[in-house]
C-alpha atoms as a PDB file:
ATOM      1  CA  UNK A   1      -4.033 -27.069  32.633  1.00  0.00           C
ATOM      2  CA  UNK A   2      -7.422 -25.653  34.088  1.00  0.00           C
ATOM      3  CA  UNK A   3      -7.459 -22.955  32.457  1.00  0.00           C
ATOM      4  CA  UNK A   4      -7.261 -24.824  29.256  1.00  0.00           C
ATOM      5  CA  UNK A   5      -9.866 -27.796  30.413  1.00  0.00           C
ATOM      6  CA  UNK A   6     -11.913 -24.857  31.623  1.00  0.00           C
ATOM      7  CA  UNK A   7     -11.562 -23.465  28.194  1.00  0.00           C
ATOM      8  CA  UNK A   8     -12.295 -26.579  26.183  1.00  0.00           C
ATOM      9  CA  UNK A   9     -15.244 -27.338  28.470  1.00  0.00           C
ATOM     10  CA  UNK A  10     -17.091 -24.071  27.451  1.00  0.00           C
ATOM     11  CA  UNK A  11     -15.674 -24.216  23.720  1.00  0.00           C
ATOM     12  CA  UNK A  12     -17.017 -27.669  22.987  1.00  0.00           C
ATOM     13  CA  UNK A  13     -20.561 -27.583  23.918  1.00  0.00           C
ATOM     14  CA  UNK A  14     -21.257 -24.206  22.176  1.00  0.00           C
ATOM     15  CA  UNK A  15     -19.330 -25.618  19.060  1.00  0.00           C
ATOM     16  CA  UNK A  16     -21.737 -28.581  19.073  1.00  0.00           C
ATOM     17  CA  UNK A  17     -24.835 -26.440  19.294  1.00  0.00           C
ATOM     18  CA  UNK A  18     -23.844 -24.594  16.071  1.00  0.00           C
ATOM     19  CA  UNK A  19     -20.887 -24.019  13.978  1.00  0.00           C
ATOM     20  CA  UNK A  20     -21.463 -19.868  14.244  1.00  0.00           C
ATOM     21  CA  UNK A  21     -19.992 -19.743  17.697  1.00  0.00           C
ATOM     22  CA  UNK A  22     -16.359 -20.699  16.125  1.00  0.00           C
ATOM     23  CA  UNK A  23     -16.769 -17.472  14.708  1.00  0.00           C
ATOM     24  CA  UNK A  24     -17.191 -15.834  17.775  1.00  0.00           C
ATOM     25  CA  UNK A  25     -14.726 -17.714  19.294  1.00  0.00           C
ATOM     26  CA  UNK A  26     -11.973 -16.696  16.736  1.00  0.00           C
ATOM     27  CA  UNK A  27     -12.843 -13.315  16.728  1.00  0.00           C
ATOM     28  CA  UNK A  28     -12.645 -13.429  20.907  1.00  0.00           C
ATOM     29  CA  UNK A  29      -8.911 -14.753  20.146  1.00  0.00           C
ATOM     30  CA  UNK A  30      -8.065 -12.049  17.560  1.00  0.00           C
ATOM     31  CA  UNK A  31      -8.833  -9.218  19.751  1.00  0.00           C
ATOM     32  CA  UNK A  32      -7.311 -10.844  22.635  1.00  0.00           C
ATOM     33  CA  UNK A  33      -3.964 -11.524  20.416  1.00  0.00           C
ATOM     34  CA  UNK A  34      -4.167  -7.481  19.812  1.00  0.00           C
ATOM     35  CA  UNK A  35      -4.223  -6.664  22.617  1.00  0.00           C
ATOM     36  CA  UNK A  36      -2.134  -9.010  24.391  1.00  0.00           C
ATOM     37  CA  UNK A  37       0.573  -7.841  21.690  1.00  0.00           C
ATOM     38  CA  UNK A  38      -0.003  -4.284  22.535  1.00  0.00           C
ATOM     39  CA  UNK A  39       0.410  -4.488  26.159  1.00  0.00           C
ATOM     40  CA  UNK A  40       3.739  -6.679  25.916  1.00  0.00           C
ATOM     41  CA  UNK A  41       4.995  -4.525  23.446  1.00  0.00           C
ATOM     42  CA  UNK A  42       4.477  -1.611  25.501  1.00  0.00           C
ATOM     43  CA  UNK A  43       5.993  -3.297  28.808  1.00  0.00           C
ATOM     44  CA  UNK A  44       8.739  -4.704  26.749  1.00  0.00           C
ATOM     45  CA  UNK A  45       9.680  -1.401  25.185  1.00  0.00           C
ATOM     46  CA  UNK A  46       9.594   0.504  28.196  1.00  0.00           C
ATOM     47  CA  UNK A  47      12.084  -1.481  30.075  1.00  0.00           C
ATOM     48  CA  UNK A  48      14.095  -1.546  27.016  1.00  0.00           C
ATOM     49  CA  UNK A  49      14.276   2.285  26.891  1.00  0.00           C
ATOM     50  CA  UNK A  50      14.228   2.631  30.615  1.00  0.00           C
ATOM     51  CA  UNK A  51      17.761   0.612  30.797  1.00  0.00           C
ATOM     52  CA  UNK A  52      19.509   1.340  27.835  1.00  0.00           C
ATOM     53  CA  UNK A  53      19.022   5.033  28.098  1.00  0.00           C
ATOM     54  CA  UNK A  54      22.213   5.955  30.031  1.00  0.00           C
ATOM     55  CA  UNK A  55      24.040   3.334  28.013  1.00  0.00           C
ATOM     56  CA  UNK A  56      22.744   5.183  25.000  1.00  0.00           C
ATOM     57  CA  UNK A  57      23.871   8.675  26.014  1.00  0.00           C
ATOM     58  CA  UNK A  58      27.288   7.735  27.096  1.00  0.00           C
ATOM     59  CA  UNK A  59      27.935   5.974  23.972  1.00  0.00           C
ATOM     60  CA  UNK A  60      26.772   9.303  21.843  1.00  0.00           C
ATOM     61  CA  UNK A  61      28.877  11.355  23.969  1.00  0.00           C
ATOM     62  CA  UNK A  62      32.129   9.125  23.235  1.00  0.00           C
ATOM     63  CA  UNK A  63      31.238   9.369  19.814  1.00  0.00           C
ATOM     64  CA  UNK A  64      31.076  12.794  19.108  1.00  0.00           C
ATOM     65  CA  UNK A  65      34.206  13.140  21.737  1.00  0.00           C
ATOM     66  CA  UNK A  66      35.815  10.777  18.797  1.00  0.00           C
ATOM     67  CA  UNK A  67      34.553  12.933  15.957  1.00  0.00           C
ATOM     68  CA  UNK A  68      35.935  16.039  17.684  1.00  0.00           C
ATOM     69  CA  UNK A  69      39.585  14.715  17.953  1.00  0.00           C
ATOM     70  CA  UNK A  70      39.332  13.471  14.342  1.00  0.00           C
ATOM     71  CA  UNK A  71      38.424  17.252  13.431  1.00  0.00           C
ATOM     72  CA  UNK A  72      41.482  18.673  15.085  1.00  0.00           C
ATOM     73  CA  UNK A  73      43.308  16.481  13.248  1.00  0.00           C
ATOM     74  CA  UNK A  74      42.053  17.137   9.845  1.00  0.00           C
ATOM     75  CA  UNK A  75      41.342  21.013  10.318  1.00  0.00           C
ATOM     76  CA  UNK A  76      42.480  23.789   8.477  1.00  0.00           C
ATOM     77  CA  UNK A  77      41.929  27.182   8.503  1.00  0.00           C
ATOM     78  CA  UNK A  78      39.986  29.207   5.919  1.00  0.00           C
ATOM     79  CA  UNK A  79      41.721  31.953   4.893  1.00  0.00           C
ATOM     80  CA  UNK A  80      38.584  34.485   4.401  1.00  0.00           C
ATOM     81  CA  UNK A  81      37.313  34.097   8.048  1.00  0.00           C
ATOM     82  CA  UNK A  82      40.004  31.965   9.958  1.00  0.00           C
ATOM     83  CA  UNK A  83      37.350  29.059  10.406  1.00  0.00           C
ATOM     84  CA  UNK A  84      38.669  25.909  11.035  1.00  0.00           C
ATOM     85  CA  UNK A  85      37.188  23.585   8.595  1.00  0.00           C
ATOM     86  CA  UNK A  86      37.740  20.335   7.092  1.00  0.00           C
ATOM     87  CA  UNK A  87      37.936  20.593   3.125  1.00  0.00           C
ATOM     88  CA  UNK A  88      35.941  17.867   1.080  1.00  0.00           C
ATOM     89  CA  UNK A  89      39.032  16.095  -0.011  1.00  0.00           C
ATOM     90  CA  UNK A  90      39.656  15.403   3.521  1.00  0.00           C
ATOM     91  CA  UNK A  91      36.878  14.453   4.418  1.00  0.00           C
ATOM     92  CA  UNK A  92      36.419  12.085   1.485  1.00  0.00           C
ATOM     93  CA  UNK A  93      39.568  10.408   2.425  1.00  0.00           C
ATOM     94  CA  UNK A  94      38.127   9.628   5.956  1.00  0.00           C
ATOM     95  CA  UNK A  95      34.994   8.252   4.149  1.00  0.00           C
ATOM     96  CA  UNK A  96      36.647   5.817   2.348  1.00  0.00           C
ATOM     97  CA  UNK A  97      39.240   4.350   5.060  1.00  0.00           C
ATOM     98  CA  UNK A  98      35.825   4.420   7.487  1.00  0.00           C
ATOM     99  CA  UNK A  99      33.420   2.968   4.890  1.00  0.00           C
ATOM    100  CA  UNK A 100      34.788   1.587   1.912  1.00  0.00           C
ATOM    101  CA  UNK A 101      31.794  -0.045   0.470  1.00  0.00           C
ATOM    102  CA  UNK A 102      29.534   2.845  -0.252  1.00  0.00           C
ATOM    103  CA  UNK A 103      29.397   3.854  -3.435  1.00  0.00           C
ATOM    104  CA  UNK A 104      30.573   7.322  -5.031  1.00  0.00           C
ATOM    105  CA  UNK A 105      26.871   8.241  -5.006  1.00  0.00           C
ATOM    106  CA  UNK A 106      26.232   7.767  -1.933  1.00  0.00           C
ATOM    107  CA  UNK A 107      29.323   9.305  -0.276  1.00  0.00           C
ATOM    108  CA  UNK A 108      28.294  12.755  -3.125  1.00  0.00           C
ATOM    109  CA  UNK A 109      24.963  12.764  -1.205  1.00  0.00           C
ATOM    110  CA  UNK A 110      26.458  12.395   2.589  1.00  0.00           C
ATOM    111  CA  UNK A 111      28.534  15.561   1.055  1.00  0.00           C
ATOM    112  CA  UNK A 112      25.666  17.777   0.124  1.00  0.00           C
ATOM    113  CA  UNK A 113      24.006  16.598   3.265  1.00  0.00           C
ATOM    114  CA  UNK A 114      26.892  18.366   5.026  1.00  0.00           C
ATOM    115  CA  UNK A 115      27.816  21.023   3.119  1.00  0.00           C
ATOM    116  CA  UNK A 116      24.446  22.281   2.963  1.00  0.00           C
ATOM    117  CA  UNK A 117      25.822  25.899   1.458  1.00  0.00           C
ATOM    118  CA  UNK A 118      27.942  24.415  -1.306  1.00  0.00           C
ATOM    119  CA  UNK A 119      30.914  26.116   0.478  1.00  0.00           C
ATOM    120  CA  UNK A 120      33.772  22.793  -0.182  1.00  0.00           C
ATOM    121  CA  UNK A 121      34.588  22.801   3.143  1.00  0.00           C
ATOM    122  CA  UNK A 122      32.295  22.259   6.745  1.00  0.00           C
ATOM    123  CA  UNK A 123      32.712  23.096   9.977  1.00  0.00           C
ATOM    124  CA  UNK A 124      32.867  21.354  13.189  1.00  0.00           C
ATOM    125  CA  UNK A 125      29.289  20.607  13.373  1.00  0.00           C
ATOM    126  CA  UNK A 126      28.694  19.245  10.787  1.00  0.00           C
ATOM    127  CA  UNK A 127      31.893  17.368  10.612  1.00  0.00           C
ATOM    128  CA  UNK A 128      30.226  15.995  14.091  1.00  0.00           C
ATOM    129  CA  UNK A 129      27.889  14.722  12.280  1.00  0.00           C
ATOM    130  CA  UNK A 130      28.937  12.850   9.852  1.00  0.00           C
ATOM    131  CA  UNK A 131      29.000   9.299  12.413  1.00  0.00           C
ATOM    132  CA  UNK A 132      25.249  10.191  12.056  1.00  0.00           C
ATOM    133  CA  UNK A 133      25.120  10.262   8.600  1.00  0.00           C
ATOM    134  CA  UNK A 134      26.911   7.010   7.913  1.00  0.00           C
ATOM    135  CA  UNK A 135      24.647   4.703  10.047  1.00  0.00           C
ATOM    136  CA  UNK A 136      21.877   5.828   8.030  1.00  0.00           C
ATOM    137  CA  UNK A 137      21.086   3.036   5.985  1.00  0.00           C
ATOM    138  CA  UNK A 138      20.544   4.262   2.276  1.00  0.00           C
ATOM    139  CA  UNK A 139      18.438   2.267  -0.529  1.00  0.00           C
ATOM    140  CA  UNK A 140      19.444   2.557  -4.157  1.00  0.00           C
ATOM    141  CA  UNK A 141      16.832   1.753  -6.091  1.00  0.00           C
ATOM    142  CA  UNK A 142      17.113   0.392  -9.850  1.00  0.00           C
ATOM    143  CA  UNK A 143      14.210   0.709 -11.789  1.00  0.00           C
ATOM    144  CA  UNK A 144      14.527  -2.791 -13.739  1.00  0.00           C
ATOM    145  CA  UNK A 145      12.023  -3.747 -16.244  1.00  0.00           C
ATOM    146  CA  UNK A 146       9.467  -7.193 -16.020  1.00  0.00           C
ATOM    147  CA  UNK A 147      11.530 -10.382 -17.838  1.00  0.00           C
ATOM    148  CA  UNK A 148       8.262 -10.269 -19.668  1.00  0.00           C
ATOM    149  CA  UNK A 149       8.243  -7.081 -20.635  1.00  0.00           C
ATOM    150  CA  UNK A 150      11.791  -7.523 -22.174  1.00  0.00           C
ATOM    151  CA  UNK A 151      10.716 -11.485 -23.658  1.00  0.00           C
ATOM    152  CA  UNK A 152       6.982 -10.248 -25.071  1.00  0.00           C
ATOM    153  CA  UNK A 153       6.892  -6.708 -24.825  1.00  0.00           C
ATOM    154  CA  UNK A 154       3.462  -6.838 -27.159  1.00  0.00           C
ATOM    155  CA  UNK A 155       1.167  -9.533 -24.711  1.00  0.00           C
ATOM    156  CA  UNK A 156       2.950  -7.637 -21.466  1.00  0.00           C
ATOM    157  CA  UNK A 157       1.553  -4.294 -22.646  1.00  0.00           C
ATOM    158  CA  UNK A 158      -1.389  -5.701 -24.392  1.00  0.00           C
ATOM    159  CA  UNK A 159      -4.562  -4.376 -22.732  1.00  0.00           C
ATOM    160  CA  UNK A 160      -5.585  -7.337 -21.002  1.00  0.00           C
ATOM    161  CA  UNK A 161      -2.513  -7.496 -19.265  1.00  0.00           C
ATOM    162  CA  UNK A 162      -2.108  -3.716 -18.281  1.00  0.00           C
ATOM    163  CA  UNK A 163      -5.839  -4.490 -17.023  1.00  0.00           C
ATOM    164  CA  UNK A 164      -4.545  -7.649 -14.882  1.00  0.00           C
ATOM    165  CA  UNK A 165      -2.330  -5.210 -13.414  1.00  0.00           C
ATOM    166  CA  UNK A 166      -4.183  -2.512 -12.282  1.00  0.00           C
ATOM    167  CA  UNK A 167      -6.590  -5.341 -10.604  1.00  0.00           C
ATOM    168  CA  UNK A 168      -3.413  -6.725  -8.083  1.00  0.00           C
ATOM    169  CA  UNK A 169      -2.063  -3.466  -7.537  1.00  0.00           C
ATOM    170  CA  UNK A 170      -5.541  -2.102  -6.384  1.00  0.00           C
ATOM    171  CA  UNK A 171      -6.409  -1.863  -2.820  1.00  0.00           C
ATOM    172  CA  UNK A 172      -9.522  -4.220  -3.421  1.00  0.00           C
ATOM    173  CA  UNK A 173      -6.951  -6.744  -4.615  1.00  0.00           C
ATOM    174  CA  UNK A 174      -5.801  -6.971  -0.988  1.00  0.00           C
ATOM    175  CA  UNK A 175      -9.199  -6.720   0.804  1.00  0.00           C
ATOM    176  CA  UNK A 176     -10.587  -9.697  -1.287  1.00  0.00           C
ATOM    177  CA  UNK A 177      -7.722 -11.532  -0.120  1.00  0.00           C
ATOM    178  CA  UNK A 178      -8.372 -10.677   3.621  1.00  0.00           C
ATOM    179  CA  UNK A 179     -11.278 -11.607   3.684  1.00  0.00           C
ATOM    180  CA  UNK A 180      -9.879 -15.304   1.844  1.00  0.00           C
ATOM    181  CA  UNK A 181      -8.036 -15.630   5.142  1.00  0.00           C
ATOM    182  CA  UNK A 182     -10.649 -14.945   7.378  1.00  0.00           C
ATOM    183  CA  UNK A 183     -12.639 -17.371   5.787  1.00  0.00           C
ATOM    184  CA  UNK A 184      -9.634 -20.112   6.074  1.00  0.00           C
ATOM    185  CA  UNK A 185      -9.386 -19.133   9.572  1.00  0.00           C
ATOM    186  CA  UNK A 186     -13.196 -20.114   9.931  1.00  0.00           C
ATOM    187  CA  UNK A 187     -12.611 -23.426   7.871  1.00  0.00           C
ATOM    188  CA  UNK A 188      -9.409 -24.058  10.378  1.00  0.00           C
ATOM    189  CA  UNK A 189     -12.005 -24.434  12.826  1.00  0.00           C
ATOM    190  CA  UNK A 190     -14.142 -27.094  11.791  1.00  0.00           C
ATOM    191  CA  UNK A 191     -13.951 -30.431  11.599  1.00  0.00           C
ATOM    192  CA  UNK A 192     -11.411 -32.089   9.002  1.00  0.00           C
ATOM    193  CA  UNK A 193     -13.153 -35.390   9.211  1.00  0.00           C
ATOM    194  CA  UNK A 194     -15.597 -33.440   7.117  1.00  0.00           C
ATOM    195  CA  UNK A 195     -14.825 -34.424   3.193  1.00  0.00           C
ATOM    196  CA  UNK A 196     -15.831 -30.482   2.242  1.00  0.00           C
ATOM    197  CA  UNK A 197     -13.676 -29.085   4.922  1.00  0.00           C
ATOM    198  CA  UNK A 198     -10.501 -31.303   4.119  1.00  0.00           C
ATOM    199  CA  UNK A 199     -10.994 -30.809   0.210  1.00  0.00           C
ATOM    200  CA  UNK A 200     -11.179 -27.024   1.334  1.00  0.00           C
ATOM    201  CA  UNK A 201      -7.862 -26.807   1.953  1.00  0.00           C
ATOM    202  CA  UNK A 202      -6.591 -27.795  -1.626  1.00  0.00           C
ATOM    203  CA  UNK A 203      -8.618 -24.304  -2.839  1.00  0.00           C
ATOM    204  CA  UNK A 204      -7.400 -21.954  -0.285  1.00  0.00           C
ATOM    205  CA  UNK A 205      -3.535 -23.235  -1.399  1.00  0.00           C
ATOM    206  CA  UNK A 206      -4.500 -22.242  -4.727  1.00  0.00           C
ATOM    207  CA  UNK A 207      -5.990 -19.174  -4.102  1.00  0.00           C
ATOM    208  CA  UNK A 208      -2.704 -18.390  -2.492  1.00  0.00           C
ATOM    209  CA  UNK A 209      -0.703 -20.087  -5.434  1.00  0.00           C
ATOM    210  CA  UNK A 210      -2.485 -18.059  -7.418  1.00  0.00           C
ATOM    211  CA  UNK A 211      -2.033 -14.226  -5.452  1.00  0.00           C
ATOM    212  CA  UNK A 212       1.612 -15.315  -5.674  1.00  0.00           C
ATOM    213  CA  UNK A 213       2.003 -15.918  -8.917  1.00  0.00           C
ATOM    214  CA  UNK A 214      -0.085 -12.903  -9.980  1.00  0.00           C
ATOM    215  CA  UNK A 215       2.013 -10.228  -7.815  1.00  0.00           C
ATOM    216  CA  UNK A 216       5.038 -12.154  -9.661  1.00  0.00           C
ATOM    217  CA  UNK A 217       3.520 -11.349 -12.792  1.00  0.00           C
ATOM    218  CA  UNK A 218       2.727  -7.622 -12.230  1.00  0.00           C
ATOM    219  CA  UNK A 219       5.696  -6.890  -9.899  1.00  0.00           C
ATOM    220  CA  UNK A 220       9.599  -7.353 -11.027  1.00  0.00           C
ATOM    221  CA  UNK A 221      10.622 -10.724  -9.538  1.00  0.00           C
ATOM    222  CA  UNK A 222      14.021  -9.492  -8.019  1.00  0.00           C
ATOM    223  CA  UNK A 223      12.026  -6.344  -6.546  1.00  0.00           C
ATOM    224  CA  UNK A 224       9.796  -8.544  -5.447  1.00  0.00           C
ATOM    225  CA  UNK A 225      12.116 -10.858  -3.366  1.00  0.00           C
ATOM    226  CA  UNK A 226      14.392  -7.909  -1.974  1.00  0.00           C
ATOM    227  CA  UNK A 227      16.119  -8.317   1.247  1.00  0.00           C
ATOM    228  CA  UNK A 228      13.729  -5.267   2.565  1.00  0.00           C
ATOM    229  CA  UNK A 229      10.488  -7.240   1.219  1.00  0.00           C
ATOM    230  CA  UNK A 230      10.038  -9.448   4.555  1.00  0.00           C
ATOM    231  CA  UNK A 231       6.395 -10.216   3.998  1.00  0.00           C
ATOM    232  CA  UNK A 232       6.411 -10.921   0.765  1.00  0.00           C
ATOM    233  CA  UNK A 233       9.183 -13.730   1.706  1.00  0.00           C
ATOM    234  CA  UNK A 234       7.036 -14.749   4.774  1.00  0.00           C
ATOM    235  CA  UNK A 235       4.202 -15.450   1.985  1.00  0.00           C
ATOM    236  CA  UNK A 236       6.084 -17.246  -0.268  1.00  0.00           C
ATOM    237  CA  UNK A 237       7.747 -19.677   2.237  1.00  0.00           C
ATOM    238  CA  UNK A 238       4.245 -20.253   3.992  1.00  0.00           C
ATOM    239  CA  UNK A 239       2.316 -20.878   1.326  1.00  0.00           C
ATOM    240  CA  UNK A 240       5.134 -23.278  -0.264  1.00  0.00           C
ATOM    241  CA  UNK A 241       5.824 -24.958   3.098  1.00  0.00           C
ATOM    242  CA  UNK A 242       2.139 -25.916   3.232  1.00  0.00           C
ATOM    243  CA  UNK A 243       1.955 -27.044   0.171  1.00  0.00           C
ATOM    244  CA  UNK A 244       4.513 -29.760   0.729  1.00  0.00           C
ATOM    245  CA  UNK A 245       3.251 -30.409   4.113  1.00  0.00           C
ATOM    246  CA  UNK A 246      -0.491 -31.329   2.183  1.00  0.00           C
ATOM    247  CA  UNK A 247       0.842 -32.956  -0.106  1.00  0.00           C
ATOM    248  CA  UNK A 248       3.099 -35.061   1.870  1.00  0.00           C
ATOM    249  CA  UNK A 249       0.034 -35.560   4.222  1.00  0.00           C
ATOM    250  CA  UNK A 250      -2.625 -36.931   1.850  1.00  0.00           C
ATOM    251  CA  UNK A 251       0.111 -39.302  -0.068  1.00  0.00           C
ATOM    252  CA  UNK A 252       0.253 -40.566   3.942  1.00  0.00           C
ATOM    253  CA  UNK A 253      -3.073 -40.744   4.415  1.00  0.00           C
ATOM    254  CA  UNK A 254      -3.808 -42.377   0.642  1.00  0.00           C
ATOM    255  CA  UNK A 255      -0.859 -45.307   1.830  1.00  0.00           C
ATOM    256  CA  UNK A 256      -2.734 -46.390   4.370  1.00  0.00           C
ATOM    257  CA  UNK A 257       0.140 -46.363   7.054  1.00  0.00           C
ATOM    258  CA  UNK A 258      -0.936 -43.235   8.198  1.00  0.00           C
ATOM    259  CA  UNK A 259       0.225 -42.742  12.479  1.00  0.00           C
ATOM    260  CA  UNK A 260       2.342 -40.297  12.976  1.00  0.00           C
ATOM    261  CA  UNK A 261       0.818 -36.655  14.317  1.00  0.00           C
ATOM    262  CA  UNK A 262       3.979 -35.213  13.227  1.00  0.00           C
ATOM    263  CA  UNK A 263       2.718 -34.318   9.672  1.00  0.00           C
ATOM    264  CA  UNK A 264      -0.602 -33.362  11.283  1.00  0.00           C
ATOM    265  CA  UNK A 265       0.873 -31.005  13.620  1.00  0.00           C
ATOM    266  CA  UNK A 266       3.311 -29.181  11.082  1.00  0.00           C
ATOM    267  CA  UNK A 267      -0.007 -28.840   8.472  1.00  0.00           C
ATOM    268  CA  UNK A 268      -2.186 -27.269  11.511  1.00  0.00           C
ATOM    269  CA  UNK A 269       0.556 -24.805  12.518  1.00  0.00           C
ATOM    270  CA  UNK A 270       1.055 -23.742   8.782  1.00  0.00           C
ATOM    271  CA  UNK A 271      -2.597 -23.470   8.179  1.00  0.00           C
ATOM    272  CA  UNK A 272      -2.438 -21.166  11.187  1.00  0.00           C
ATOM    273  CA  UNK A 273       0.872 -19.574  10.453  1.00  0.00           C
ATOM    274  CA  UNK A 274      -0.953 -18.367   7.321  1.00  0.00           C
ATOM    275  CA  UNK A 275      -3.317 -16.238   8.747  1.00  0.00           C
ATOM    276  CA  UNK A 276      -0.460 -13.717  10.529  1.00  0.00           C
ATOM    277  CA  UNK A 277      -0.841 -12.761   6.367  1.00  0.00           C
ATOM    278  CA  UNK A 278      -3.309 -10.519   7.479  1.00  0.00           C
ATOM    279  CA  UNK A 279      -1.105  -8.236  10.104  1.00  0.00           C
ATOM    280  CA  UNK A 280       0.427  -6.915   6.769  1.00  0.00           C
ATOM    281  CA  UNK A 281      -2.892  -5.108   6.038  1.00  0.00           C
ATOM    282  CA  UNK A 282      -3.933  -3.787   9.482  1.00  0.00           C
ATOM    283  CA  UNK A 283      -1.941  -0.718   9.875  1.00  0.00           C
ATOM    284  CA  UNK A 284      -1.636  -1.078  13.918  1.00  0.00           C
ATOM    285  CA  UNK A 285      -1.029  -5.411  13.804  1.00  0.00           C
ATOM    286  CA  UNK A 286       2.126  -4.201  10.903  1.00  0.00           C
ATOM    287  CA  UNK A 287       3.368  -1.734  13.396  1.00  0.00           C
ATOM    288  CA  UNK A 288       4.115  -4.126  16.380  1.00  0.00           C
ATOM    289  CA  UNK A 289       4.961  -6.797  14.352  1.00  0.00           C
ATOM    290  CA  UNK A 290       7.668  -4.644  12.341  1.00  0.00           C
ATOM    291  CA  UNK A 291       9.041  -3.051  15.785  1.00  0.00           C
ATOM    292  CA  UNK A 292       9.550  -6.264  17.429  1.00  0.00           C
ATOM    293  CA  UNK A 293      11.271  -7.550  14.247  1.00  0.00           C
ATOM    294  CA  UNK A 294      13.512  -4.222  14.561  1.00  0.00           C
ATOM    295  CA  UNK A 295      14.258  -4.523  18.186  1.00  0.00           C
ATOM    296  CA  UNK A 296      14.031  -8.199  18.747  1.00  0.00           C
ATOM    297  CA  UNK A 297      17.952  -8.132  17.913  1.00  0.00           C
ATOM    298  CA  UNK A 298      18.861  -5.651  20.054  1.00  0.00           C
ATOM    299  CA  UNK A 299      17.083  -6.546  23.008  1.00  0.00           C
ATOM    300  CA  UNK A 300      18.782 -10.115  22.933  1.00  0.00           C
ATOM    301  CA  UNK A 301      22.450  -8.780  22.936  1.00  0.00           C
ATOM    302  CA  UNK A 302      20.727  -6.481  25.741  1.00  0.00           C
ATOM    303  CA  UNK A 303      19.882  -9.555  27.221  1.00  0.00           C
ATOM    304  CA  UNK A 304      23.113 -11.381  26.901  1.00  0.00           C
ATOM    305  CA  UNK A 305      25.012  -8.609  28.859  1.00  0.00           C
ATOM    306  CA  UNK A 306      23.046  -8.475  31.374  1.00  0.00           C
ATOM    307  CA  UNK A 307      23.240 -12.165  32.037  1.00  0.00           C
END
């Protein structure tokens, strides 16, 4: 609590001297956020590693003990050199009882993984390996055309349009649009009594409307909105969620029994849940972010043995 007095009792007067120093201020807080993040990533991972280490390596060695018991089971012995070896129709058996739901494909390209030498048969190694080879998590990728290219294949590939696409798919696409958010986190800032600042808000939804729309129109919809595609979901459900919240807001406001803070408070925290848009464009922000995504999971069922 003094901390934050102390903190409002510095930010105030400076913000009533002149509006600039709310740019200093958010900048303070960026770099601050950084490296805040940084260090409790670090300290988090470390004691993550640190105790799950042995649990780790005991867990690889009873696997591989596993896959070694299956092998004598399943070995035969090549008749050329006496090598014990499991053939591919084996081995394709096991596949399928172990993981029935990958597809041919994929279980022809764990094959030539392992049987590197095209021989029909691996040894034990490799045979090892193959618990390895099935946790690795493999993407097939169908290269489906635009709906629009299919509906109006002549105004999709019309020049205009090929040149609308080459402008959102260009890195200066994304740069303009950083710099939108900065200058929404700026406006954020201010004072909403102001008419210009509150009618502000209305453009900065569209401009985001708009990027939205236009990566929709360039990009294939259902690529678009994979399951691997997390930002481009965070964007969407942002953006949208704000929208209602504004709109919900100003019919409030334009009723005249405006009281509750409730729709106030959910419009501020999307306003400022909008700006994390910009970690997907700073290489080092995207790193911790997408680590702490990946081993968020794990470190609560860590947590939950422990307890």
């Amino acid at each position: 609590m003094s901390f934050s007095a102390a903190l409002s009792s510095s930010w105030m007067p400076a913000y009533n001297a002149s509006f600039v120093f709310a740019i200093f201020f958010i900048v303070y807080i960026l770099i601050n956020t950084y490296i805040f993040m940084s260090v409790f990533l670090a300290v988090v991972y470390n004691n993550y590693k640190k105790y799950l280490k042995e649990e780790v390596r005991q867990l690889v060695r009873a696997k591989r003990h596993k896959m070694a018991r299956a092998f004598a089971v399943l070995q035969e012995q090549r008749e050329e050199a006496g090598e014990l070896v499991v053939t591919q129709a084996n081995w394709n058996q096991v596949v399928r009882l172990v993981r029935p739901d990958i597809s041919n494909a994929h279980r022809e390209l764990l094959w030539s993984v392992s049987d590197d030498k095209n021989q029909g048969s691996i040894g034990k190694v490799a045979f090892v390996q193959l618990a390895d080879l099935l946790n690795i998590e493999v993407i097939t990728l169908k290269s489906r055309p635009h709906p629009l290219h299919s509906l109006c294949p002549a105004f999709y590939l019309s020049a205009p349009s090929r040149l609308l696409c080459r402008i959102v798919q260009h890195r200066a696409f994304v740069i303009v649009y950083d710099l939108i958010i900065l200058v929404n986190a700026v406006f954020i800032g201010l004072d909403e009594e102001n008419p210009m600042i509150a009618n502000s808000e209305w453009v900065f939804l569209a401009l985001y409307l708009l990027e939205i729309l236009l990566k929709l129109y360039v990009f294939e919809p259902r690529a678009f909105f994979s399951r691997h595609s997390f930002w481009n979901w965070f964007d969407t459900i942002i953006v949208i969620s704000a929208l209602i919240a504004t709109i919900v807001n100003s019919a409030m406001k334009s009723s005249g029994g405006y009281t509750s803070r409730q729709i106030l408070d959910i419009v501020f925290i999307l306003r400022v849940l909008r700006l994390i848009r910009v970690v997907d464009s700073i290489q080092r922000f995207r790193a911790i972010i997408n680590t702490l995504i990946r081993i968020g999971p794990m470190i609560l069922t860590f947590g939950q043995h422990i307890i």
